[in-house]
C-alpha atoms as a PDB file:
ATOM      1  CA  UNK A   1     -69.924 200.659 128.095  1.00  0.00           C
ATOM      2  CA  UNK A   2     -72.853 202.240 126.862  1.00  0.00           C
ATOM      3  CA  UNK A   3     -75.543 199.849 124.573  1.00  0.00           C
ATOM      4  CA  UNK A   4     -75.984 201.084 121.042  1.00  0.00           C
ATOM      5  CA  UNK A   5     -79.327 203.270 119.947  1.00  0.00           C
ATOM      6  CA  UNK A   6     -81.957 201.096 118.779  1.00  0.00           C
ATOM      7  CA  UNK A   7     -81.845 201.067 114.632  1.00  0.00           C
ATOM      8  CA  UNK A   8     -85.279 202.602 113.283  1.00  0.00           C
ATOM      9  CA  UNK A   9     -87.489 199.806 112.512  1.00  0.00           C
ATOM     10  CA  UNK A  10     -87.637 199.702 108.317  1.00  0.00           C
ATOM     11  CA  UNK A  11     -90.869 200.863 106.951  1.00  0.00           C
ATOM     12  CA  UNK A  12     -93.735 198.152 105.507  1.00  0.00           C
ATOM     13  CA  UNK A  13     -96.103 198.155 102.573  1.00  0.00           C
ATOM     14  CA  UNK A  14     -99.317 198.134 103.402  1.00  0.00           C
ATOM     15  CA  UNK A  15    -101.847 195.522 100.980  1.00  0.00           C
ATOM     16  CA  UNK A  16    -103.161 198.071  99.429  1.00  0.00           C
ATOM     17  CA  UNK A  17     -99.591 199.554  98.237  1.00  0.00           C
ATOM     18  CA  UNK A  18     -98.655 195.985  96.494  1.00  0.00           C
ATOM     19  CA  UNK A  19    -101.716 195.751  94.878  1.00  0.00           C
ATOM     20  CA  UNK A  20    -101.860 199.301  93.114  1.00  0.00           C
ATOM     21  CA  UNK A  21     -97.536 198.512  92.589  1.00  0.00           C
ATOM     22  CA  UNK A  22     -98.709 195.193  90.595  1.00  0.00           C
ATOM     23  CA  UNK A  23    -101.800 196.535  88.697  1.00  0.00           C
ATOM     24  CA  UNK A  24     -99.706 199.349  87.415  1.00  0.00           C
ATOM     25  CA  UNK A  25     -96.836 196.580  86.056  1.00  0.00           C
ATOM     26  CA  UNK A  26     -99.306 194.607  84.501  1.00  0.00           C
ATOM     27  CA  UNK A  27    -100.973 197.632  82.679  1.00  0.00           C
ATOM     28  CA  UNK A  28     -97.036 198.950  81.375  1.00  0.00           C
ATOM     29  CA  UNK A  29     -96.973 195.254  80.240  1.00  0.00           C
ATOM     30  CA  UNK A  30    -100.546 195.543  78.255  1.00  0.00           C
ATOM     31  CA  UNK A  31     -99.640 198.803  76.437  1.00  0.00           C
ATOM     32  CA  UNK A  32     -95.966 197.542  75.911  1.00  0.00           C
ATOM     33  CA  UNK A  33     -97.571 194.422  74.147  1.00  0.00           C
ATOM     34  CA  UNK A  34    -100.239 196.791  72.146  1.00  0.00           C
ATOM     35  CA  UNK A  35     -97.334 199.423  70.917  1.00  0.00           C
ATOM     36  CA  UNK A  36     -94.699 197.006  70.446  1.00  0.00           C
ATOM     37  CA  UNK A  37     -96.994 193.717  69.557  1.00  0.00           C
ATOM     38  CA  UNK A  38     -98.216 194.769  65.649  1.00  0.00           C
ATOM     39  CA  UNK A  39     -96.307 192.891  63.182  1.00  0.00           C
ATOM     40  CA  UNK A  40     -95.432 194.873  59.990  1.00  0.00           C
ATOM     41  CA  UNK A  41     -94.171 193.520  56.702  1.00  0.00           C
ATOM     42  CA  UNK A  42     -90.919 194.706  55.828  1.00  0.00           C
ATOM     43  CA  UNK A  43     -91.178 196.804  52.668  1.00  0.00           C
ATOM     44  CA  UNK A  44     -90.200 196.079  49.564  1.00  0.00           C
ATOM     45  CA  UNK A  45     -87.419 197.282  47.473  1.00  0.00           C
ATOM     46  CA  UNK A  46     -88.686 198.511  43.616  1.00  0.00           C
ATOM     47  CA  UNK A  47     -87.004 196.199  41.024  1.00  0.00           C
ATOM     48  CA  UNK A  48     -84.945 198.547  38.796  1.00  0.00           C
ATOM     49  CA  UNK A  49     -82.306 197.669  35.722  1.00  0.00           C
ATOM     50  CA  UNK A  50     -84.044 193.940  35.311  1.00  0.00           C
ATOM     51  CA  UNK A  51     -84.446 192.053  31.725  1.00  0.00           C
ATOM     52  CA  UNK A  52     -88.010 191.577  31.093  1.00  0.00           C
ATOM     53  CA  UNK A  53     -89.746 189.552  27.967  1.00  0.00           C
ATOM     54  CA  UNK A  54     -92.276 190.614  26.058  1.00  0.00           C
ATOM     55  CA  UNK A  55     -94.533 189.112  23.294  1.00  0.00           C
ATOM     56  CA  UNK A  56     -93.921 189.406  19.335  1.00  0.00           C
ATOM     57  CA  UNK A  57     -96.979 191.278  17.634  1.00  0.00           C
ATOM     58  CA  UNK A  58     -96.810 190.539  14.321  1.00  0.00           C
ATOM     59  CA  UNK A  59     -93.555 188.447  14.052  1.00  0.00           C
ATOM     60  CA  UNK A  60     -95.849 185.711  15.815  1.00  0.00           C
ATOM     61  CA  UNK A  61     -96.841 183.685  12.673  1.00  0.00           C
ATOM     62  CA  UNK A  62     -93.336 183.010  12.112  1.00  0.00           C
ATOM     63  CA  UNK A  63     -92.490 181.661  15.228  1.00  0.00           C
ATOM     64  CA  UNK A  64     -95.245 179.225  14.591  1.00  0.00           C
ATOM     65  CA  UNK A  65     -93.222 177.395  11.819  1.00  0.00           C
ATOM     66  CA  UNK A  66     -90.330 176.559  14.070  1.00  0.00           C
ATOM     67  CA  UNK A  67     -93.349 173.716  15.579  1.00  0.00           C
ATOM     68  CA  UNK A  68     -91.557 170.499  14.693  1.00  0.00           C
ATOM     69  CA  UNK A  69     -95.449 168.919  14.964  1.00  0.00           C
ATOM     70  CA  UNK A  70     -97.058 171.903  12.344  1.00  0.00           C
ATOM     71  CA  UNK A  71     -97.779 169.264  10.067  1.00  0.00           C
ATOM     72  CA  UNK A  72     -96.988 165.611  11.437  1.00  0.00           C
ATOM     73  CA  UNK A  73     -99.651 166.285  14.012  1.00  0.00           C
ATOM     74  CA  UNK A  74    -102.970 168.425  13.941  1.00  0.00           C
ATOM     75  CA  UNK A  75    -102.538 171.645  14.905  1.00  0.00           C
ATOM     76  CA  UNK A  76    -104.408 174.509  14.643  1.00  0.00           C
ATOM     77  CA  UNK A  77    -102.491 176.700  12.457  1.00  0.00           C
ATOM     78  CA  UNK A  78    -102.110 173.760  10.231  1.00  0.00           C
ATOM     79  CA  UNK A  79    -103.566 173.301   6.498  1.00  0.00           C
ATOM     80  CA  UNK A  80    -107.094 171.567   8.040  1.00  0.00           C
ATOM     81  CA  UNK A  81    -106.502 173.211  11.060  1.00  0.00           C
ATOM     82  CA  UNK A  82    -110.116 174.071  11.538  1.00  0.00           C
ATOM     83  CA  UNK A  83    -110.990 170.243  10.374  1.00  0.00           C
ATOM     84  CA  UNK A  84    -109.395 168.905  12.705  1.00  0.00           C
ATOM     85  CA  UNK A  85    -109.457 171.086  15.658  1.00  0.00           C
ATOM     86  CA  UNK A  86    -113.285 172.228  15.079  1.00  0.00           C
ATOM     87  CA  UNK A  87    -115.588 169.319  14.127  1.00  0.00           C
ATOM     88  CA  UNK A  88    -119.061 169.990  13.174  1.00  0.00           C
ATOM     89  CA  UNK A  89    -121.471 169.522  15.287  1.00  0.00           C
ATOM     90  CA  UNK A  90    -123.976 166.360  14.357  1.00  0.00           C
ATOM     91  CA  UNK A  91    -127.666 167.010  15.903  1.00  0.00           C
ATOM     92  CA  UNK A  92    -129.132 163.721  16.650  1.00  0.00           C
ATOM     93  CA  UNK A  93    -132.989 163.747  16.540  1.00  0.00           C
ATOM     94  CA  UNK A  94    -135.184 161.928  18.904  1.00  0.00           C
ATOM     95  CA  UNK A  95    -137.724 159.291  17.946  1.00  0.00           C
ATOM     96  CA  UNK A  96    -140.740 158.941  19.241  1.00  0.00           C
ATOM     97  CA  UNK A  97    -143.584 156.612  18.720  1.00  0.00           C
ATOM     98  CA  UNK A  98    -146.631 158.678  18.465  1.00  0.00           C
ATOM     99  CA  UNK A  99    -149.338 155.944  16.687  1.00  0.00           C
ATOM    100  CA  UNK A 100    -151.640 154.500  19.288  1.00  0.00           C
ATOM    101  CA  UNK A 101    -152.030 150.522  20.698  1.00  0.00           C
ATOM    102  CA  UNK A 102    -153.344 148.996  18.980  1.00  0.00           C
ATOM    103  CA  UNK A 103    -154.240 145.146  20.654  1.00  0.00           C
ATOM    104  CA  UNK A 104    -154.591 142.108  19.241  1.00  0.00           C
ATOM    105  CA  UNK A 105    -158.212 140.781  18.323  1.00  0.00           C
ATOM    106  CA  UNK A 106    -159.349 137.323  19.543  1.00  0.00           C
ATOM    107  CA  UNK A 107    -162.398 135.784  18.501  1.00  0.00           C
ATOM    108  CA  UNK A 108    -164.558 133.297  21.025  1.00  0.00           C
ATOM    109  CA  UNK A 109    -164.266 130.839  18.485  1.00  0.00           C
ATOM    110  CA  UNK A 110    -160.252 130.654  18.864  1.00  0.00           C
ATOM    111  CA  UNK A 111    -160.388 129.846  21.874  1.00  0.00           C
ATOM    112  CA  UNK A 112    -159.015 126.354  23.019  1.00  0.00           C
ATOM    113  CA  UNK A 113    -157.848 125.835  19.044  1.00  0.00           C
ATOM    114  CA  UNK A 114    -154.088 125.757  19.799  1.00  0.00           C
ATOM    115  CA  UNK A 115    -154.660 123.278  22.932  1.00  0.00           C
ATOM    116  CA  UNK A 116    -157.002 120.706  20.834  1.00  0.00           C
ATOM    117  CA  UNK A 117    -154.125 121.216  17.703  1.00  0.00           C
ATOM    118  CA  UNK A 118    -151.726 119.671  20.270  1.00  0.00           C
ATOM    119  CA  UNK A 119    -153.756 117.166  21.684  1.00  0.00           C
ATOM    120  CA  UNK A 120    -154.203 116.051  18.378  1.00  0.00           C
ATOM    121  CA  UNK A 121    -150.607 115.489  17.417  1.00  0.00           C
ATOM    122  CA  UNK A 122    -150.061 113.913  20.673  1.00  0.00           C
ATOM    123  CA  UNK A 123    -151.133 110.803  21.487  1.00  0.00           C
ATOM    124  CA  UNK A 124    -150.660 109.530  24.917  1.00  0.00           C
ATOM    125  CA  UNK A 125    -150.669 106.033  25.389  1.00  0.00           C
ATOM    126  CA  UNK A 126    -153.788 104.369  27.740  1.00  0.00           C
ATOM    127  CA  UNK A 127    -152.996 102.707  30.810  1.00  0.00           C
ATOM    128  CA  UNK A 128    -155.396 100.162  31.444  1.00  0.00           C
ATOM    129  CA  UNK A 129    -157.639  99.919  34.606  1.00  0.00           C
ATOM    130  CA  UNK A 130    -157.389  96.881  36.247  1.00  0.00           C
ATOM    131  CA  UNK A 131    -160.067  96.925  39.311  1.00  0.00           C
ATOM    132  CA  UNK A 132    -159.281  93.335  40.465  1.00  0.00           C
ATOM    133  CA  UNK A 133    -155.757  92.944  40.866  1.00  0.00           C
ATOM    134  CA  UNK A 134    -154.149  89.214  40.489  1.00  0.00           C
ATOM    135  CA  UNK A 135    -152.874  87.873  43.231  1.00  0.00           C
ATOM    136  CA  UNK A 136    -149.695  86.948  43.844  1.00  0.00           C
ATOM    137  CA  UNK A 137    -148.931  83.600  44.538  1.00  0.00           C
ATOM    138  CA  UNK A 138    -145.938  82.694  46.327  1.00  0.00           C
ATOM    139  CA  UNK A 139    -144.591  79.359  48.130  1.00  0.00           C
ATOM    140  CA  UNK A 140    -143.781  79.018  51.648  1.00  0.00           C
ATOM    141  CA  UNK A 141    -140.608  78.942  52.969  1.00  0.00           C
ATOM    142  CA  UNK A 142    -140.041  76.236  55.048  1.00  0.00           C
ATOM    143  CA  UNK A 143    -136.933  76.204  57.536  1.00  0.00           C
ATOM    144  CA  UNK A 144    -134.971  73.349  56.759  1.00  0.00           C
ATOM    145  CA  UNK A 145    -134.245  71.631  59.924  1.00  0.00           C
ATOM    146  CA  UNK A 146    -130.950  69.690  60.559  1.00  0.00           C
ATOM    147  CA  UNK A 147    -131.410  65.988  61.239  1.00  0.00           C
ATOM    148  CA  UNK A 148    -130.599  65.020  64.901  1.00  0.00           C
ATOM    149  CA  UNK A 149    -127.282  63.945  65.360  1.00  0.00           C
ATOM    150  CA  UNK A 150    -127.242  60.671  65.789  1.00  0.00           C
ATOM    151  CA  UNK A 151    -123.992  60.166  68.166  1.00  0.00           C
ATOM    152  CA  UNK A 152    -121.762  62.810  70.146  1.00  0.00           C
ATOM    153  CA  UNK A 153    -118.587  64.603  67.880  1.00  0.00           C
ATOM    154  CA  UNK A 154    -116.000  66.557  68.961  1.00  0.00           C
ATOM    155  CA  UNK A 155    -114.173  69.052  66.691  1.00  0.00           C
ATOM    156  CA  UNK A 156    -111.368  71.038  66.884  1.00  0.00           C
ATOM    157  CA  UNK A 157    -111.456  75.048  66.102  1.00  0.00           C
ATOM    158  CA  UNK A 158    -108.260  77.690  65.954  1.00  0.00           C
ATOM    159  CA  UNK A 159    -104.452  76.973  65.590  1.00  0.00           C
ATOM    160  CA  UNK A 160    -104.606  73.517  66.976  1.00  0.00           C
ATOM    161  CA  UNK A 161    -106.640  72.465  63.742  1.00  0.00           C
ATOM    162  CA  UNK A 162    -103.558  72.301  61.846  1.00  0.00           C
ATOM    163  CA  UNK A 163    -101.961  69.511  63.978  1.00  0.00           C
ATOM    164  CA  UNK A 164    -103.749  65.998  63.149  1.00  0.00           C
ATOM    165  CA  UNK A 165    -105.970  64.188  66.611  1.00  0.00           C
ATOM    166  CA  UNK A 166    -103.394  60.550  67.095  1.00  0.00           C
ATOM    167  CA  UNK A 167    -105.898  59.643  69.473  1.00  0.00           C
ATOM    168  CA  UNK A 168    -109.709  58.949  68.385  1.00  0.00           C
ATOM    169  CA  UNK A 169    -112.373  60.795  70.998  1.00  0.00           C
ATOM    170  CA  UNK A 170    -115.604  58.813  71.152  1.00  0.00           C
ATOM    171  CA  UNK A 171    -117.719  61.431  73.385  1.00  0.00           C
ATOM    172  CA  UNK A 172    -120.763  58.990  75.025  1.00  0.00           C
ATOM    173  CA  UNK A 173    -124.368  59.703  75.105  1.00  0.00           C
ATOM    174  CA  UNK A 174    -125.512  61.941  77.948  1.00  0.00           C
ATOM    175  CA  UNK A 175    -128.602  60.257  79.388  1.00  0.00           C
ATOM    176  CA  UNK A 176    -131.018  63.748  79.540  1.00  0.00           C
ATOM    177  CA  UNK A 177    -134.461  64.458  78.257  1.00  0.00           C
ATOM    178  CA  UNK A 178    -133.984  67.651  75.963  1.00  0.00           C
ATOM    179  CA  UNK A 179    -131.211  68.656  73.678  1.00  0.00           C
ATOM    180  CA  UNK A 180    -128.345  70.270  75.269  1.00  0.00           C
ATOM    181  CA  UNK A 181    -125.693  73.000  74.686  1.00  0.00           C
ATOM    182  CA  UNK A 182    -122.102  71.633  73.290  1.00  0.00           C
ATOM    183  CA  UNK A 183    -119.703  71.985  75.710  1.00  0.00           C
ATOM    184  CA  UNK A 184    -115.917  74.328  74.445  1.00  0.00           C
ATOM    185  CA  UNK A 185    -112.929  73.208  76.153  1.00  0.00           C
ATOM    186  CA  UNK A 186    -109.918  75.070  75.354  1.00  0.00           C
ATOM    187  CA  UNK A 187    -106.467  73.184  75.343  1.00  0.00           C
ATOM    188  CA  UNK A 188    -102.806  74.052  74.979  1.00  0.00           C
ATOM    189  CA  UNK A 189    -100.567  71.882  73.527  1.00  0.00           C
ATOM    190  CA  UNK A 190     -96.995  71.276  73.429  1.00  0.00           C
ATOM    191  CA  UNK A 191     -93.987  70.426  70.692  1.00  0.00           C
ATOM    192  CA  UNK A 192     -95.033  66.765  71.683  1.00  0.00           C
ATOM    193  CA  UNK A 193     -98.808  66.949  70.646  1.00  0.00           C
ATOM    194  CA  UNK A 194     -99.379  66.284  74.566  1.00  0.00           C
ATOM    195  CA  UNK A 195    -102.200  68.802  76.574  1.00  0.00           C
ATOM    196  CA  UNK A 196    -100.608  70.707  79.256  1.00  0.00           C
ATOM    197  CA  UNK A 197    -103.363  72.529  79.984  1.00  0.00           C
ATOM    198  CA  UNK A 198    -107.046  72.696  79.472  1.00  0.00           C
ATOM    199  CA  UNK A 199    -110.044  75.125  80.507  1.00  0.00           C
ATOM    200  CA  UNK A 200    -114.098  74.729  80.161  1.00  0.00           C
ATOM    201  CA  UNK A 201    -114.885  77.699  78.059  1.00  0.00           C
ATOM    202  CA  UNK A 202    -118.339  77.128  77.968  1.00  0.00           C
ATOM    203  CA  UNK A 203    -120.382  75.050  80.116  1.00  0.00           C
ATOM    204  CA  UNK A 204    -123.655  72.465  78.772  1.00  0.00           C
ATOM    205  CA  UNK A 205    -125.890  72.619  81.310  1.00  0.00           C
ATOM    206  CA  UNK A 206    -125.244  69.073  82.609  1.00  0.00           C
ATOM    207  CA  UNK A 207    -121.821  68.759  85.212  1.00  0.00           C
ATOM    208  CA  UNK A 208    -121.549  65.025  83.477  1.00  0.00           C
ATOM    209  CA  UNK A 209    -121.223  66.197  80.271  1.00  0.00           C
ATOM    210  CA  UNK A 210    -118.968  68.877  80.777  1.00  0.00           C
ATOM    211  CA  UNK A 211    -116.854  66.028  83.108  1.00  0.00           C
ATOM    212  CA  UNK A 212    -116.595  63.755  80.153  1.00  0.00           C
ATOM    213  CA  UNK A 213    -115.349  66.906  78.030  1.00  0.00           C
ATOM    214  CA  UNK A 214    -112.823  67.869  80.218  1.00  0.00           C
ATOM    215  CA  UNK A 215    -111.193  64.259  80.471  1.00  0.00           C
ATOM    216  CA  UNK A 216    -111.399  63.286  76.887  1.00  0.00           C
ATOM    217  CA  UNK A 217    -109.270  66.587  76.221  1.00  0.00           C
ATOM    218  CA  UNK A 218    -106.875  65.808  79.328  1.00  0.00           C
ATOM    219  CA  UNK A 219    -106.419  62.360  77.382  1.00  0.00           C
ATOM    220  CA  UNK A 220    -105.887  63.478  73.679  1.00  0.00           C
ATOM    221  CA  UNK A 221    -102.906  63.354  71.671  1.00  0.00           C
ATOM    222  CA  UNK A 222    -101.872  65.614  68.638  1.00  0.00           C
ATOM    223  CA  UNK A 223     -99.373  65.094  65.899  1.00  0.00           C
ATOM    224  CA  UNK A 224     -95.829  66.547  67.232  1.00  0.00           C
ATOM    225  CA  UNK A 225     -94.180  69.406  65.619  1.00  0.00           C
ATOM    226  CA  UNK A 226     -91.405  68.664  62.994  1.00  0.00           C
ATOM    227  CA  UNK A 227     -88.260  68.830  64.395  1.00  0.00           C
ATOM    228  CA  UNK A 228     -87.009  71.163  62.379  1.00  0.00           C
ATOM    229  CA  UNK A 229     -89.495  73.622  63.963  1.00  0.00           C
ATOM    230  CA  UNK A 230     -88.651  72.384  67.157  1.00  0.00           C
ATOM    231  CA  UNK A 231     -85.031  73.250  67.059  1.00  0.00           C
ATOM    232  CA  UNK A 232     -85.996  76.981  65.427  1.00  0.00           C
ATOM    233  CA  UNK A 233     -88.421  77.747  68.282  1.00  0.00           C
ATOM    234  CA  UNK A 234     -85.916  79.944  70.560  1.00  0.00           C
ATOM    235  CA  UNK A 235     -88.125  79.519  74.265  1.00  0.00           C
ATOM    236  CA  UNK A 236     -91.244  77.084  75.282  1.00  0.00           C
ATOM    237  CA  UNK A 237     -93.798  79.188  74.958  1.00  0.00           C
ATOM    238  CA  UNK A 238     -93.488  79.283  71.446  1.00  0.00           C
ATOM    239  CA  UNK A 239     -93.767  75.682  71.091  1.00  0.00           C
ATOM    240  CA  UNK A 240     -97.277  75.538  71.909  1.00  0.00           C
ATOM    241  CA  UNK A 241     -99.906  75.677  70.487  1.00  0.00           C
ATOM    242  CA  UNK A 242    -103.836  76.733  71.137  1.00  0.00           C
ATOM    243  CA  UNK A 243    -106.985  75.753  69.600  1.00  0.00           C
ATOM    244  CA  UNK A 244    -110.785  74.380  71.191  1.00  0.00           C
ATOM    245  CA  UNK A 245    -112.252  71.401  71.428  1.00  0.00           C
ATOM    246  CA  UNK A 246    -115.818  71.742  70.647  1.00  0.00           C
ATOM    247  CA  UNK A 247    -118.163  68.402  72.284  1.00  0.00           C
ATOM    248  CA  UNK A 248    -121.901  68.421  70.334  1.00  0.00           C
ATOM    249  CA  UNK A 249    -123.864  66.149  72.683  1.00  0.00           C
ATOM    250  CA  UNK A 250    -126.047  63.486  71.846  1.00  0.00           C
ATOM    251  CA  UNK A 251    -128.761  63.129  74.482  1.00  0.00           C
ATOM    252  CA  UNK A 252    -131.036  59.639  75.363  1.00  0.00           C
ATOM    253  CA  UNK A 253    -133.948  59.640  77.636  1.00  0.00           C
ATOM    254  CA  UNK A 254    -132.859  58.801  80.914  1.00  0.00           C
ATOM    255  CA  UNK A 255    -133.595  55.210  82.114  1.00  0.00           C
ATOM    256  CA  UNK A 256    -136.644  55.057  84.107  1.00  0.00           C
ATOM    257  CA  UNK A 257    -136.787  54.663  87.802  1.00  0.00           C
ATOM    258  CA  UNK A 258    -138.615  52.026  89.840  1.00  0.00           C
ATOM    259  CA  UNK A 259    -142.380  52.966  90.611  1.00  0.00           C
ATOM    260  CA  UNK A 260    -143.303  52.788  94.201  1.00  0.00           C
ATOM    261  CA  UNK A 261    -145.137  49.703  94.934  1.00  0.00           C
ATOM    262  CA  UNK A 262    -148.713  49.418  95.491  1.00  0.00           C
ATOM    263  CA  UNK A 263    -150.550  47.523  98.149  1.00  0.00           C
ATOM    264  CA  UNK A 264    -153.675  45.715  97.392  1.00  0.00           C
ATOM    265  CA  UNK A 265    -156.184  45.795  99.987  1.00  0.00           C
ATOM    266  CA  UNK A 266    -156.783  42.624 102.227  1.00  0.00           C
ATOM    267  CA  UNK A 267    -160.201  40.945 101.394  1.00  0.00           C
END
């Protein structure tokens, strides 16, 4: 078989070519804008065969009475129309001051009356001077000192006041040389008025004394509770009952000890 003839290759546009093709487009567009671009009112049609109105020449005084305010207000085609719409003008005049200041004269001797007028009308009472001032005399205050207590006492402080001692404490004598602190013992006691438990709250300064505290409060005895109460009270713990037991010391020189004997010298 024989091949078929080569088809002719198609023809190309150069650059050049497409750029003259598109600048002659865009220059058709320009003048088609320009011709076509200019906007023009439409015209308008003449008005023919219209009613039209027209002013009254000298029919217009009489349309001026068919105003229902001609005379309940002012008007100006009224009987004072010019009174009323036209009011004269009032011309106000200035004033001016034109005589000169003239000030107030003062002689020398003036001067100082009006102060010596008031202090003569007003009197001011004198205070006298006193150069040497009085003295004051005053009395010494003494602090009253308490009388040393002649024995120890106990009392009783809080709830446990309430609920009478059975048992009389006699706290001793402490055998010290100075005065000592009291000694607070706090104590619980039951229904019974017996102590269940005690505590040293606060101490004396001297382990007897605060011995002697604690065993006279082990040993006391407080009224019981009435039995009614008793049988109210729902648990133990609210059968008992705290308070303090307060020891003020009474102190006594301490006996004196033996001196060391001396030995005479052998004549």
């Amino acid at each position: 078989m024989n091949a078929a003839p080569d088809s002719p290759p198609h023809p190309t546009w150069s650059p050049a070519r497409w750029l003259t093709v598109i600048a002659l487009i865009f220059g058709a567009h320009v003048v088609l804008i320009f011709v076509f671009g200019a906007w023009r009112p439409p015209p308008v049609r003449p008005v023919e065969h219209v009613p039209a109105l027209q002013l009254a020449g000298a029919a217009g005084g009489w349309l001026g009475l068919n105003d229902p305010t001609l005379f309940a207000l002012p008007h100006a085609q009224g009987f004072a129309g010019e009174a009323w719409m036209e009011p004269p003008r009032i011309q106000f005049t200035q004033l001016e001051w034109t005589e000169r200041p003239r000030w107030l004269e003062l002689s020398a001797g003036q001067l100082g009356s009006i102060f010596h007028r008031f202090m003569q009308t007003n009197r001011f009472a004198r205070l006298p001077l006193e150069l040497k001032v009085a003295p004051r005399l005053s009395v010494p205050v003494l602090p009253v000192q308490q009388a040393p207590v002649q024995a120890s006492t106990v009392r009783v402080e809080g709830d446990l006041a309430r609920r009478s001692l059975l048992t009389p404490l006699n706290p001793p004598s402490v055998p010290f040389s100075d005065v000592i602190a009291p000694s607070r013992v706090q104590v619980v006691v039951d229904a019974a008025g017996r102590v269940v438990s005690d505590a040293l709250l606060s101490s004396s300064g001297v382990a007897a004394a605060d011995g002697n505290a604690l065993a006279l409060a082990q040993a006391a005895r407080f009224a019981p509770l009435p039995r009614a109460d008793v049988s109210v009270l729902a648990d133990l713990a609210s059968q008992l009952t705290f308070g303090q037991l307060v020891f003020d010391w009474h102190t006594v020189p301490p006996p004196a000890t033996n001196a060391p004997a001396t030995h005479e010298p052998v004549q």
